[in-house]
PDB file of N, CA and C in Angstrom:
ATOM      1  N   UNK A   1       0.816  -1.186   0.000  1.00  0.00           N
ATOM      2  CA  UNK A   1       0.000   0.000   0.000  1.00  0.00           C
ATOM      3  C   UNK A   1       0.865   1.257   0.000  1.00  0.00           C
ATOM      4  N   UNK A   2       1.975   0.939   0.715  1.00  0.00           N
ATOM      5  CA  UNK A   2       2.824   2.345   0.812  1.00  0.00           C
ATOM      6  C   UNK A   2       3.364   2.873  -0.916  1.00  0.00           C
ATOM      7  N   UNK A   3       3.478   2.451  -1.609  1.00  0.00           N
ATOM      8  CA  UNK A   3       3.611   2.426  -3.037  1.00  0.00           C
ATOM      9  C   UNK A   3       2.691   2.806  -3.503  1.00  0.00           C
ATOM     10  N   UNK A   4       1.249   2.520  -3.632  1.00  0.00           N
ATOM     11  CA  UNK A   4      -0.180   2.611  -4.045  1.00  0.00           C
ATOM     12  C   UNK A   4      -0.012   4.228  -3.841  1.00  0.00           C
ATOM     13  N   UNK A   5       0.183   4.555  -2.171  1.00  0.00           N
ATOM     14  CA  UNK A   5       0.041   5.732  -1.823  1.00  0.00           C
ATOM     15  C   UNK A   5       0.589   6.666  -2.137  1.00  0.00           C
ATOM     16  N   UNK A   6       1.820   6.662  -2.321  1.00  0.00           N
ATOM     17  CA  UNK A   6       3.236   7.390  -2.960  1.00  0.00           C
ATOM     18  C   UNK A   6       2.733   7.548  -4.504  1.00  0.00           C
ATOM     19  N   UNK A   7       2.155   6.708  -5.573  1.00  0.00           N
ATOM     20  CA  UNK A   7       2.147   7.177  -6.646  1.00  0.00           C
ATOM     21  C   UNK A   7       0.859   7.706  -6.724  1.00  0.00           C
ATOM     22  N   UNK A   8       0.270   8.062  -5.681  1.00  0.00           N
ATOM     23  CA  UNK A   8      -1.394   8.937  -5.905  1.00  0.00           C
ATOM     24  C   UNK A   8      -2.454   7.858  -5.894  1.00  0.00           C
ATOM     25  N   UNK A   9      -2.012   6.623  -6.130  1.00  0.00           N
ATOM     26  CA  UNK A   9      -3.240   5.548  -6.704  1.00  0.00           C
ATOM     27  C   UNK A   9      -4.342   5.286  -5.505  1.00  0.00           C
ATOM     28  N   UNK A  10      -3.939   5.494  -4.307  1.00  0.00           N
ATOM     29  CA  UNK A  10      -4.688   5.399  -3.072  1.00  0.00           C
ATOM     30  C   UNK A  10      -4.433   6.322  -2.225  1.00  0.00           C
ATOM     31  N   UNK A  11      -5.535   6.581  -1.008  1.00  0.00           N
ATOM     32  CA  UNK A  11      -4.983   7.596  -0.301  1.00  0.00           C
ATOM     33  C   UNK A  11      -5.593   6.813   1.032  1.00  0.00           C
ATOM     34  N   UNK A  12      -4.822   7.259   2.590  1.00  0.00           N
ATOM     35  CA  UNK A  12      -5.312   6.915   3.262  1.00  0.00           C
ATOM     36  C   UNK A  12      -6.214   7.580   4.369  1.00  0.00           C
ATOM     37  N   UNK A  13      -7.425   6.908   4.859  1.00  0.00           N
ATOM     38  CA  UNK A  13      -7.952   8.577   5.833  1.00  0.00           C
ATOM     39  C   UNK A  13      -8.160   7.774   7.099  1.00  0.00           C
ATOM     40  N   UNK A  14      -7.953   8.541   8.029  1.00  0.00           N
ATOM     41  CA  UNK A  14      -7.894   7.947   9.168  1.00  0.00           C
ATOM     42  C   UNK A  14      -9.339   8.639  10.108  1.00  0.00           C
ATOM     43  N   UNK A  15      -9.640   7.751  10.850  1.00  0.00           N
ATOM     44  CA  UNK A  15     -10.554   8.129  11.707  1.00  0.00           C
ATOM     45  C   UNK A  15     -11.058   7.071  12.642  1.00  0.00           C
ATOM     46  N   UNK A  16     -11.437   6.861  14.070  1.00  0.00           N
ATOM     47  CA  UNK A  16     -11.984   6.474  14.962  1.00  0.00           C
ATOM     48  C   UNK A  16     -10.930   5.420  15.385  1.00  0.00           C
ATOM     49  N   UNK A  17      -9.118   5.586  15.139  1.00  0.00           N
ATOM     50  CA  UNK A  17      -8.384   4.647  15.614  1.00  0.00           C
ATOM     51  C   UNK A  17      -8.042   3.883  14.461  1.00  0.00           C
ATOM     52  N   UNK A  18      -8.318   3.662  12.925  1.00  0.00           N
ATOM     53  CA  UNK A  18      -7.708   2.947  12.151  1.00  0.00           C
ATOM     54  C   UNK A  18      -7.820   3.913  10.679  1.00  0.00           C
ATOM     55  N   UNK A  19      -6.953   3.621  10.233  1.00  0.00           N
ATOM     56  CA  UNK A  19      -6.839   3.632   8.677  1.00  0.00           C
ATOM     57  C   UNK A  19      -7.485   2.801   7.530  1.00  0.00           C
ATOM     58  N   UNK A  20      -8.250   3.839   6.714  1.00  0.00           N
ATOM     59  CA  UNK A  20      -8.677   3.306   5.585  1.00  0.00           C
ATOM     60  C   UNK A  20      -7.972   3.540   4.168  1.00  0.00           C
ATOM     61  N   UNK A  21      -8.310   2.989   3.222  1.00  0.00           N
ATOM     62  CA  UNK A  21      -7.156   2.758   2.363  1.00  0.00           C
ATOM     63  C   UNK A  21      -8.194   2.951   1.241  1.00  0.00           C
ATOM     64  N   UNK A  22      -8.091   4.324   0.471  1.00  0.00           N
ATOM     65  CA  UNK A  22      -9.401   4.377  -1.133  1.00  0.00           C
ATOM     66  C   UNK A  22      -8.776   5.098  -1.552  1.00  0.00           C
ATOM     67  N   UNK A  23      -9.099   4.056  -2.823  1.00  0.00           N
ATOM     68  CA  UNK A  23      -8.904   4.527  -4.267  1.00  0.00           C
ATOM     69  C   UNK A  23      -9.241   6.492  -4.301  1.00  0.00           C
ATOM     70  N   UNK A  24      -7.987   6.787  -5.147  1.00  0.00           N
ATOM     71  CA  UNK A  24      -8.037   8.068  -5.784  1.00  0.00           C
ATOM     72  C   UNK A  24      -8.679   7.868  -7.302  1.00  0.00           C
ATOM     73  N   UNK A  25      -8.773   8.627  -8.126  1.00  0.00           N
ATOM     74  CA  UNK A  25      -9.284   8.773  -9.745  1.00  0.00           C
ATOM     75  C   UNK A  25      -8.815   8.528 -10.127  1.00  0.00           C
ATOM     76  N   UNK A  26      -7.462   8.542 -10.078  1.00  0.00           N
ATOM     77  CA  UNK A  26      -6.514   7.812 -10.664  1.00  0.00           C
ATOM     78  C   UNK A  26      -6.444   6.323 -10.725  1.00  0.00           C
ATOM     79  N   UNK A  27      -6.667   6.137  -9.506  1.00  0.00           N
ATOM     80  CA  UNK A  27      -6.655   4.563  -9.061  1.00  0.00           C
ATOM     81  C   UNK A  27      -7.249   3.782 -10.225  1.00  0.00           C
ATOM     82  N   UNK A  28      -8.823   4.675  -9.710  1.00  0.00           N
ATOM     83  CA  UNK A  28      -9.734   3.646 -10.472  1.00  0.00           C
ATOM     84  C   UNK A  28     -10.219   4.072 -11.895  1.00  0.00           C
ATOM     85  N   UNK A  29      -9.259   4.980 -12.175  1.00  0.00           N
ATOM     86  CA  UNK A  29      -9.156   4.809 -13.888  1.00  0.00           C
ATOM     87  C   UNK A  29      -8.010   3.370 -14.049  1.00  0.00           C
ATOM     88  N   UNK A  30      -7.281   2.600 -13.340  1.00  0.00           N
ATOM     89  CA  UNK A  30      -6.594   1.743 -13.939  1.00  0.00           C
ATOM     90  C   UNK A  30      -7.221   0.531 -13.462  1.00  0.00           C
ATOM     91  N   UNK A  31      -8.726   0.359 -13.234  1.00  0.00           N
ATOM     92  CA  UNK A  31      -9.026  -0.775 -12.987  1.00  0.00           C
ATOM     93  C   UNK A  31      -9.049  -1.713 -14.344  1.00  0.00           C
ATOM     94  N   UNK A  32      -9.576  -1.354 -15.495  1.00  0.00           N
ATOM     95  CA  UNK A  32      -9.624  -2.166 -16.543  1.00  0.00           C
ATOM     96  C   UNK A  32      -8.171  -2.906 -16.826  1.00  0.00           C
ATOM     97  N   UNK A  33      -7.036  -1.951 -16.135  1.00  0.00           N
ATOM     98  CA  UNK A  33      -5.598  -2.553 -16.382  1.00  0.00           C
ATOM     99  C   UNK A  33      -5.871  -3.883 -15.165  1.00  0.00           C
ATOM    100  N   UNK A  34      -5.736  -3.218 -14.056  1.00  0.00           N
ATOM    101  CA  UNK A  34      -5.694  -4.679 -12.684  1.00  0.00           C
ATOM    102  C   UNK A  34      -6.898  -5.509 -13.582  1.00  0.00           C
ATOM    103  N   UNK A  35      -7.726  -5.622 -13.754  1.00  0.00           N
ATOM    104  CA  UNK A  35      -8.626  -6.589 -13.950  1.00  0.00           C
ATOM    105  C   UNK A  35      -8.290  -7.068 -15.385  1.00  0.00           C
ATOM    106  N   UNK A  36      -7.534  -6.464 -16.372  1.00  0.00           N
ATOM    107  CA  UNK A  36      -6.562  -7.732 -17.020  1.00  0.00           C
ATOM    108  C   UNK A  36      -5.941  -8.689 -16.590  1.00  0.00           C
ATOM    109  N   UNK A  37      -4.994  -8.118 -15.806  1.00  0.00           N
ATOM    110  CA  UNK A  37      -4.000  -8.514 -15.233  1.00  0.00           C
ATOM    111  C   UNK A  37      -4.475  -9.598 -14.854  1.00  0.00           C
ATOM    112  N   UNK A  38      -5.067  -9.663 -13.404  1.00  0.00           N
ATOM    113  CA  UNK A  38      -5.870 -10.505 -12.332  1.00  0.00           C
ATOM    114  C   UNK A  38      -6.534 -11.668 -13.602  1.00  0.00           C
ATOM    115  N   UNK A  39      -6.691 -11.573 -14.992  1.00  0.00           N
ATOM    116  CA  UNK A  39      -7.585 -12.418 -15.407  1.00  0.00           C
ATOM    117  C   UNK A  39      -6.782 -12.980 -16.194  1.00  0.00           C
ATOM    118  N   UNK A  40      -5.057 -12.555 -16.818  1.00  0.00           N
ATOM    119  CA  UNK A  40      -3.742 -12.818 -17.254  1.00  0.00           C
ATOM    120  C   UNK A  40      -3.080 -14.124 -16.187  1.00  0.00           C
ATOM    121  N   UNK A  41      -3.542 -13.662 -14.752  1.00  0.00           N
ATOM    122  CA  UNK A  41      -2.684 -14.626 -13.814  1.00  0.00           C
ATOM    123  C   UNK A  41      -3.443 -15.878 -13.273  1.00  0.00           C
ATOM    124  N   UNK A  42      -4.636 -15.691 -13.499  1.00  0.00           N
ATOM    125  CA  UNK A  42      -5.833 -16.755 -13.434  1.00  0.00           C
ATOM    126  C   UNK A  42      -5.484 -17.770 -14.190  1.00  0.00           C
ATOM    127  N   UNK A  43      -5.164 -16.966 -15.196  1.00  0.00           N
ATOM    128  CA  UNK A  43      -5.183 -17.956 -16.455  1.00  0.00           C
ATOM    129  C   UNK A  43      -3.863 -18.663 -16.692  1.00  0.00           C
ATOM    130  N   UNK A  44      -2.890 -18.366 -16.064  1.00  0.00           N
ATOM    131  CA  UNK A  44      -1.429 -18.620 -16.343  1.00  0.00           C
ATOM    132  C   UNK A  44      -1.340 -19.518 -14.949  1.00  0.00           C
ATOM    133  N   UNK A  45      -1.633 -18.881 -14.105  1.00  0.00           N
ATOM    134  CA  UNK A  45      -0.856 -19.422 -12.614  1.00  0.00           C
ATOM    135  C   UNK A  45      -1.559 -20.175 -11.894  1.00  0.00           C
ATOM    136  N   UNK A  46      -3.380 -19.840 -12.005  1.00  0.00           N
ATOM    137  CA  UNK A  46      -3.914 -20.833 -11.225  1.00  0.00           C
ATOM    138  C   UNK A  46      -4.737 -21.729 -11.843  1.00  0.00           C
ATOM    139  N   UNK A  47      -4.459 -22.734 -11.650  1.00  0.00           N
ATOM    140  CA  UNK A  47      -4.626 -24.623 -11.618  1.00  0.00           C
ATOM    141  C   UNK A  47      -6.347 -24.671 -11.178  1.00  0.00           C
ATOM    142  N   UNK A  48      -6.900 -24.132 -10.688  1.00  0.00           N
ATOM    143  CA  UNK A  48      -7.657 -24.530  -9.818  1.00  0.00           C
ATOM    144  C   UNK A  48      -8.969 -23.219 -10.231  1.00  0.00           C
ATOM    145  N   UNK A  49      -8.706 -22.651 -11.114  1.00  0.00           N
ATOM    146  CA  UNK A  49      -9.909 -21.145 -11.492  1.00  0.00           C
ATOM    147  C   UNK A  49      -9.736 -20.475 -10.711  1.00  0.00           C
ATOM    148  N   UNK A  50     -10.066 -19.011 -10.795  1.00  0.00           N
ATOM    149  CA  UNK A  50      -9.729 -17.964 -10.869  1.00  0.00           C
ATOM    150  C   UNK A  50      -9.938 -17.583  -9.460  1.00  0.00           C
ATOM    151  N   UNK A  51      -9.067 -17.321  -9.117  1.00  0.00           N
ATOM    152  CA  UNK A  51      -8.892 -16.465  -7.536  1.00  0.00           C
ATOM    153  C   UNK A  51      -9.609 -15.543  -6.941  1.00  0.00           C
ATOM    154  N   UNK A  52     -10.118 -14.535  -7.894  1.00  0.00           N
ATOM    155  CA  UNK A  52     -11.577 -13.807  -7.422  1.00  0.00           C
ATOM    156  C   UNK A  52     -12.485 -14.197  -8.232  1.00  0.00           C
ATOM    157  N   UNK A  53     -13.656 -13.990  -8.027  1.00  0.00           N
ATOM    158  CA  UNK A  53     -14.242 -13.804  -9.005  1.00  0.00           C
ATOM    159  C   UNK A  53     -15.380 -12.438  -8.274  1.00  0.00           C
ATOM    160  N   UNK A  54     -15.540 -11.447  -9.958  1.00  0.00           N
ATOM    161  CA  UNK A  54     -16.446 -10.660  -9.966  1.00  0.00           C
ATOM    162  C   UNK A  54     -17.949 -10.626 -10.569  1.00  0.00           C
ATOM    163  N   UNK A  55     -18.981 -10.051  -9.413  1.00  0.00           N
ATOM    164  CA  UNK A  55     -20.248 -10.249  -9.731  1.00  0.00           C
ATOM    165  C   UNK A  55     -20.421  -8.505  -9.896  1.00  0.00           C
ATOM    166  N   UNK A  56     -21.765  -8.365 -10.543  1.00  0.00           N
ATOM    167  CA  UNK A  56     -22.464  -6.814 -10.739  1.00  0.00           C
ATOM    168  C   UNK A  56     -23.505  -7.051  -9.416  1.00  0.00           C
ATOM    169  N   UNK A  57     -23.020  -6.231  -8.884  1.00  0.00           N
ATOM    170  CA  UNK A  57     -23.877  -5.640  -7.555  1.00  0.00           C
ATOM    171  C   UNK A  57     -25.342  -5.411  -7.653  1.00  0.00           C
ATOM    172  N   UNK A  58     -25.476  -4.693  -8.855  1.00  0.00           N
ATOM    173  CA  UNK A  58     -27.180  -4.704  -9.474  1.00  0.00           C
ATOM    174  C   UNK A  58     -28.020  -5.937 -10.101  1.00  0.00           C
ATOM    175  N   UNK A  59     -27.307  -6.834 -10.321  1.00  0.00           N
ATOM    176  CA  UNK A  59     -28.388  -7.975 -10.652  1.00  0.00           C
ATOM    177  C   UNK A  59     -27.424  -9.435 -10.492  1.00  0.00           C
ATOM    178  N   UNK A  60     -26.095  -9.323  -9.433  1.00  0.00           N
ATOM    179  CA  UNK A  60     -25.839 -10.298  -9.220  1.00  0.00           C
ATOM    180  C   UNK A  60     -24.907 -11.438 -10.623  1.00  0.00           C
ATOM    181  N   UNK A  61     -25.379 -10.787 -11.833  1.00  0.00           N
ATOM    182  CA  UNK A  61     -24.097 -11.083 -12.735  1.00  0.00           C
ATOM    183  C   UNK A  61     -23.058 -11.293 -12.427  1.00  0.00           C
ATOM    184  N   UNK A  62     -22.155 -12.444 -12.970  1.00  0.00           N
ATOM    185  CA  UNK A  62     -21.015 -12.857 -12.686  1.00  0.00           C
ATOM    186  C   UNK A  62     -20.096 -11.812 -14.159  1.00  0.00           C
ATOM    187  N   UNK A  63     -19.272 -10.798 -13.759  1.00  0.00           N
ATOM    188  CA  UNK A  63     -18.580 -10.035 -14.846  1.00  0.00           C
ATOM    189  C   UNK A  63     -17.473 -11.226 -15.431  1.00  0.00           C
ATOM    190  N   UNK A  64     -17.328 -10.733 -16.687  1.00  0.00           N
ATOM    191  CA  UNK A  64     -16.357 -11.599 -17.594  1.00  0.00           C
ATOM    192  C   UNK A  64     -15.190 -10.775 -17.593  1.00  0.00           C
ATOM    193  N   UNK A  65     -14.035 -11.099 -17.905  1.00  0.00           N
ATOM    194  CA  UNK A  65     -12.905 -10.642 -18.484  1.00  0.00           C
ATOM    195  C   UNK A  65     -12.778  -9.416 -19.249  1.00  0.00           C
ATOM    196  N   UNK A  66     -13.877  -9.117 -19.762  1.00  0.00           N
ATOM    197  CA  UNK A  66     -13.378  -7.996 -20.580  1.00  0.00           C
ATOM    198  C   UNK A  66     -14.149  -6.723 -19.690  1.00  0.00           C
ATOM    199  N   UNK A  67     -15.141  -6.938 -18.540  1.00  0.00           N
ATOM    200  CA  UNK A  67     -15.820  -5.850 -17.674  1.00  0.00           C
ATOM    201  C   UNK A  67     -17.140  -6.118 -17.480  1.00  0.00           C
ATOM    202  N   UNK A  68     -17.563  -7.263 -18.917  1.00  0.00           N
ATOM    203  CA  UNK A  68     -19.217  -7.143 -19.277  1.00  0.00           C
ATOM    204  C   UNK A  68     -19.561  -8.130 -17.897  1.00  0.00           C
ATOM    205  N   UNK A  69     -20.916  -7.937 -17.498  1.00  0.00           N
ATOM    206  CA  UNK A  69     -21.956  -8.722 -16.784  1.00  0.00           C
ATOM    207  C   UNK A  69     -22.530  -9.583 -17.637  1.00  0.00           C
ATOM    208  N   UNK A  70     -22.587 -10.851 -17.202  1.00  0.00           N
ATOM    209  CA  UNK A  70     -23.170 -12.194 -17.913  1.00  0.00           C
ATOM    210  C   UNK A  70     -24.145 -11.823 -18.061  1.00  0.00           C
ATOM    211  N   UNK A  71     -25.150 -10.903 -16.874  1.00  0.00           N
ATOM    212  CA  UNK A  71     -26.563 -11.004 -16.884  1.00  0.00           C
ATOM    213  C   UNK A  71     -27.466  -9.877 -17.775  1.00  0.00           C
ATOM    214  N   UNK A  72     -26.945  -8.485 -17.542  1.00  0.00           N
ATOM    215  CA  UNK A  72     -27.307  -7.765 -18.164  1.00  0.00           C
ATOM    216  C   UNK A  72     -26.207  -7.121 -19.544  1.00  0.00           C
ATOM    217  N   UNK A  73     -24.980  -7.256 -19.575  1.00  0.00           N
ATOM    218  CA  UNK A  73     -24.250  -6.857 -20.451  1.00  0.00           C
ATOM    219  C   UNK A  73     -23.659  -5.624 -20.741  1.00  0.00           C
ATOM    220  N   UNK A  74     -23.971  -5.124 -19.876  1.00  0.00           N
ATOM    221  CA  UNK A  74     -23.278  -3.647 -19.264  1.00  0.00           C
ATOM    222  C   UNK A  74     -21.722  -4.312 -19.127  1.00  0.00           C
ATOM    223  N   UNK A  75     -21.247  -2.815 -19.138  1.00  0.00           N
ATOM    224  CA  UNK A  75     -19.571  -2.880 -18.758  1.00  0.00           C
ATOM    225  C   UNK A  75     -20.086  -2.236 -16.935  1.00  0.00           C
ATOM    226  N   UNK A  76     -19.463  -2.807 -16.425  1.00  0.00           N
ATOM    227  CA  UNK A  76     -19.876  -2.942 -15.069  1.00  0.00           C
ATOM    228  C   UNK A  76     -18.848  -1.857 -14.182  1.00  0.00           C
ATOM    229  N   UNK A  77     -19.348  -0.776 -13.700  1.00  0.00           N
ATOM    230  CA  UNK A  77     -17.984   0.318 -13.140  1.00  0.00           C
ATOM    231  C   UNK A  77     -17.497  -0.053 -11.734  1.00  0.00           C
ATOM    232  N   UNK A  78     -16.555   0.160 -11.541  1.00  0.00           N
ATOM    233  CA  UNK A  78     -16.079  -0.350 -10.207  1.00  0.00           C
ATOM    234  C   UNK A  78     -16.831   0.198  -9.078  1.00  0.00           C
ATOM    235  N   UNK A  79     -17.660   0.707  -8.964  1.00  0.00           N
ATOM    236  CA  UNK A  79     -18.493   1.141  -8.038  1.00  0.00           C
ATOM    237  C   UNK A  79     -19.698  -0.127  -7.619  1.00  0.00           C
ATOM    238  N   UNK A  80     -19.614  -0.624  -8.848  1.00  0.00           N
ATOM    239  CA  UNK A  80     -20.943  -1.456  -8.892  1.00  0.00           C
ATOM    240  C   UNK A  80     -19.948  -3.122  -9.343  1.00  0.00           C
ATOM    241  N   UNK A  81     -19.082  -3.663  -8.228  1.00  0.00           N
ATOM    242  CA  UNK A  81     -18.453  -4.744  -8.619  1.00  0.00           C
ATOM    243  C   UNK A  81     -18.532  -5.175  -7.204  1.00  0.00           C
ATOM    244  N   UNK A  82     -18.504  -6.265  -7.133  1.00  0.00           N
ATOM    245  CA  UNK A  82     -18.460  -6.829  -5.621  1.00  0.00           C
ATOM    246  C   UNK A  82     -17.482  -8.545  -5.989  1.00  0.00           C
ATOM    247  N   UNK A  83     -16.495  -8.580  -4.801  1.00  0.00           N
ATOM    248  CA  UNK A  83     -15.135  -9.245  -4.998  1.00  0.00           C
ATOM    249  C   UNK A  83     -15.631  -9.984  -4.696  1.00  0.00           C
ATOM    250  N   UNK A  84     -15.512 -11.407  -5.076  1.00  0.00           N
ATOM    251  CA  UNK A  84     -15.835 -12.983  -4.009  1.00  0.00           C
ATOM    252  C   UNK A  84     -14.604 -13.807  -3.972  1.00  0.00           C
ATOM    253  N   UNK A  85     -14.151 -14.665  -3.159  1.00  0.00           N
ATOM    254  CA  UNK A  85     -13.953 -15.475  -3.339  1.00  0.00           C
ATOM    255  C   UNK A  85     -13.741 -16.673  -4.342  1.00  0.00           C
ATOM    256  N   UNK A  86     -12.759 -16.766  -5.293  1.00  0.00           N
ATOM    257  CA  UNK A  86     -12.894 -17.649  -6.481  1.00  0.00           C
ATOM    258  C   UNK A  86     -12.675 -18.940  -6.175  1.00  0.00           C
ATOM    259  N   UNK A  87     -12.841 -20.159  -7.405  1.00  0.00           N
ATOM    260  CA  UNK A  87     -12.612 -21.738  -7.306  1.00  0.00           C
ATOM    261  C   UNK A  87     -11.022 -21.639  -7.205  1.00  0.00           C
ATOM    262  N   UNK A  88     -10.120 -21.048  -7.324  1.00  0.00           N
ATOM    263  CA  UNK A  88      -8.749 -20.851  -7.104  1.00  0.00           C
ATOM    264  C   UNK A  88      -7.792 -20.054  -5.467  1.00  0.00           C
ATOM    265  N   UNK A  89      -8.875 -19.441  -5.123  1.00  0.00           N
ATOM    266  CA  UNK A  89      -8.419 -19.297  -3.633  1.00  0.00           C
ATOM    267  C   UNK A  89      -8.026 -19.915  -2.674  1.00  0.00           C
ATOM    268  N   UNK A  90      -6.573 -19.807  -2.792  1.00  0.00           N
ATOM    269  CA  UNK A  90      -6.037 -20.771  -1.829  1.00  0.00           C
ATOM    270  C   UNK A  90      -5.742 -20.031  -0.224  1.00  0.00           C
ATOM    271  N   UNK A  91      -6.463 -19.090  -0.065  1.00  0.00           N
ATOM    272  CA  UNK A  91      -6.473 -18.607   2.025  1.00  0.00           C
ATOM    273  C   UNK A  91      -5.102 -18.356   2.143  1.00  0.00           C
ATOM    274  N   UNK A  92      -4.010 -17.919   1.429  1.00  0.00           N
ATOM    275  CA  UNK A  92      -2.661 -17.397   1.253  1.00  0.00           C
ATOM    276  C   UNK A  92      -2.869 -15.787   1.715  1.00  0.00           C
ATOM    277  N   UNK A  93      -2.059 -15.685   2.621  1.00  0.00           N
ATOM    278  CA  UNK A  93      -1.893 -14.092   2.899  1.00  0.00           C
ATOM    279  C   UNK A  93      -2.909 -13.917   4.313  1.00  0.00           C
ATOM    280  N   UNK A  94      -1.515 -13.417   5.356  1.00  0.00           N
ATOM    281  CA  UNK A  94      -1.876 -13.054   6.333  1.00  0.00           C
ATOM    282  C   UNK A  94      -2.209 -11.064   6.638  1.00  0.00           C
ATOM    283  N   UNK A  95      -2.089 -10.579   5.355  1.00  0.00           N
ATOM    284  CA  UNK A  95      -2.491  -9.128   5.826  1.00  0.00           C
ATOM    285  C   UNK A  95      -3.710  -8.915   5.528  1.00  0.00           C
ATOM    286  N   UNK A  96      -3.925  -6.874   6.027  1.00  0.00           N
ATOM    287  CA  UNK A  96      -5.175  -7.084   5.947  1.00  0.00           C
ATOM    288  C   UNK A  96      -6.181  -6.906   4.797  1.00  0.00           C
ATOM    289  N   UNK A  97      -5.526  -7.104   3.756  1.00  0.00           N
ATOM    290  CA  UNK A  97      -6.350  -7.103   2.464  1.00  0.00           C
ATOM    291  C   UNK A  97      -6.711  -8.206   2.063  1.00  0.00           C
ATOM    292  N   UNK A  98      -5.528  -8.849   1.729  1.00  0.00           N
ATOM    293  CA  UNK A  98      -5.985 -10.588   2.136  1.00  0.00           C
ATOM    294  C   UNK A  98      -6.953 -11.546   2.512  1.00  0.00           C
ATOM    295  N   UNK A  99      -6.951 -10.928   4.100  1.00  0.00           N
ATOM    296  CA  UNK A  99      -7.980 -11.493   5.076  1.00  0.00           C
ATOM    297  C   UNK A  99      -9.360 -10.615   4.736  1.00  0.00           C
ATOM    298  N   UNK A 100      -9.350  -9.698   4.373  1.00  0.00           N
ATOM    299  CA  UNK A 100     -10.258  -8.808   3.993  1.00  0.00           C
ATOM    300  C   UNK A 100     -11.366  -9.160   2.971  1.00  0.00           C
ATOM    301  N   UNK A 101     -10.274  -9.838   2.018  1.00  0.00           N
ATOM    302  CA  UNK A 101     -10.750 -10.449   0.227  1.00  0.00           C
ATOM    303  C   UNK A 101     -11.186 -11.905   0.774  1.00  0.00           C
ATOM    304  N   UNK A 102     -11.033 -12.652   1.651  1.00  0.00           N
ATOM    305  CA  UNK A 102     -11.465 -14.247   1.428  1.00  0.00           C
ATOM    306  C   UNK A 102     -13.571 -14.055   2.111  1.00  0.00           C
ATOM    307  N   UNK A 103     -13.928 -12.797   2.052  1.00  0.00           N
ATOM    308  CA  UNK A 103     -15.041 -12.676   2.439  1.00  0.00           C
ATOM    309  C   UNK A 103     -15.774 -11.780   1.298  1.00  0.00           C
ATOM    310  N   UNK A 104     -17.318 -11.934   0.715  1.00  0.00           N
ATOM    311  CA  UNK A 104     -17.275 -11.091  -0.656  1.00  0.00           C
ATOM    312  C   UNK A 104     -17.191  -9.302   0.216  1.00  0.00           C
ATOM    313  N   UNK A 105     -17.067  -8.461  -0.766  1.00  0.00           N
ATOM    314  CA  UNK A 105     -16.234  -7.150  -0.406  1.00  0.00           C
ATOM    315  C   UNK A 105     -16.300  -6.385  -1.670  1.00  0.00           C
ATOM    316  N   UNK A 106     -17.235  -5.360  -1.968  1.00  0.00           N
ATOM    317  CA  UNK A 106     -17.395  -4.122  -2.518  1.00  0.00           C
ATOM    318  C   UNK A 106     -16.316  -3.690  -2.846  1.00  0.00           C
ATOM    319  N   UNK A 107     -15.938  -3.511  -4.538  1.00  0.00           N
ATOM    320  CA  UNK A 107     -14.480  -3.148  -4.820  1.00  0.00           C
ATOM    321  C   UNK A 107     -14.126  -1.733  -4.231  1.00  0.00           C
ATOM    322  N   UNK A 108     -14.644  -0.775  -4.019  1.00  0.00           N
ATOM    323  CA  UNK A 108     -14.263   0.320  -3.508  1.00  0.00           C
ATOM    324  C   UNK A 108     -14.810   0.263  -2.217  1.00  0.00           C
ATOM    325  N   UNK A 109     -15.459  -0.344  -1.453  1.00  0.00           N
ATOM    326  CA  UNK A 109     -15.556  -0.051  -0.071  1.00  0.00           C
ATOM    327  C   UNK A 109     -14.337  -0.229   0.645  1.00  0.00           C
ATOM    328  N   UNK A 110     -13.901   1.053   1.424  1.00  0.00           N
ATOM    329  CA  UNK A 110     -12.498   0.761   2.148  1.00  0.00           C
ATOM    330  C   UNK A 110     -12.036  -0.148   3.097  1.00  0.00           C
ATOM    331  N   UNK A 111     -10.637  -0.280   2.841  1.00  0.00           N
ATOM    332  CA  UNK A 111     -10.295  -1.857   3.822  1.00  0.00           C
ATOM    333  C   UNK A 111      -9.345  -1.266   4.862  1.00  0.00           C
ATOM    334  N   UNK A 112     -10.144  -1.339   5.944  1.00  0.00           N
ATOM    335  CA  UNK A 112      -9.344  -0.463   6.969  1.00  0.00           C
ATOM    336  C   UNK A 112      -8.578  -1.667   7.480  1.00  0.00           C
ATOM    337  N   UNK A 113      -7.401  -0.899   7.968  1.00  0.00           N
ATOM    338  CA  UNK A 113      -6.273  -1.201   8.383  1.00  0.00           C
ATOM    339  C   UNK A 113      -6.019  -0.925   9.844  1.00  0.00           C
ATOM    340  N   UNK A 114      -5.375  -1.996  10.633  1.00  0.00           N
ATOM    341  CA  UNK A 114      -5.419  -1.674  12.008  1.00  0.00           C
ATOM    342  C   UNK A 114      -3.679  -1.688  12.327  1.00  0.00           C
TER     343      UNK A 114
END
């Protein structure tokens, strides 16, 4: 995250004893890049399907690779994406994003940090 933060891509705000960690405009203009990526390493590295998988928050669509929703066919904005758990999640990673992601989780809702 300290990287994220340093190049503008996240910022952190603090309040009631912990740190939260959200996306700047910047950030999430490069989601279509991470969500290549993430669907580049699925496909290369994991054995077992894809490590997250993304649904559309509005009708529960499972999003494809390129952004679209199975269900309605919209390009789906990161506002309206919700993270799950994929058939490739192997419970790796003790921080708190990690532990954060093995539960489903609103791509921009912040992941506070303790």
């Amino acid at each position: 995250m300290v990287v994220a933060i340093a190049a503008k891509v996240a910022e952190t705000r603090g309040s009631h004893g912990y740190r939260e960690y959200v996306l700047t405009g910047k950030g999430l203009s490069l989601w279509p890049v991470v969500r290549d990526l993430l669907s580049w390493g699925d496909e290369y590295y994991s054995a077992n399907g894809p490590r997250r998988v993304f649904q559309h928050v509005r009708d529960t669509g499972l999003i494809a690779p390129d952004g679209a929703c199975a269900t309605c066919g919209s390009v789906v904005p990161p506002a309206d994406v919700l993270i799950l758990p994929g058939p490739g999640y192997d419970g790796e990673g003790d921080d708190v994003v990690s532990q954060t992601l093995t539960n489903p989780h609103r791509l921009l809702e912040p992941i506070r940090g303790y």
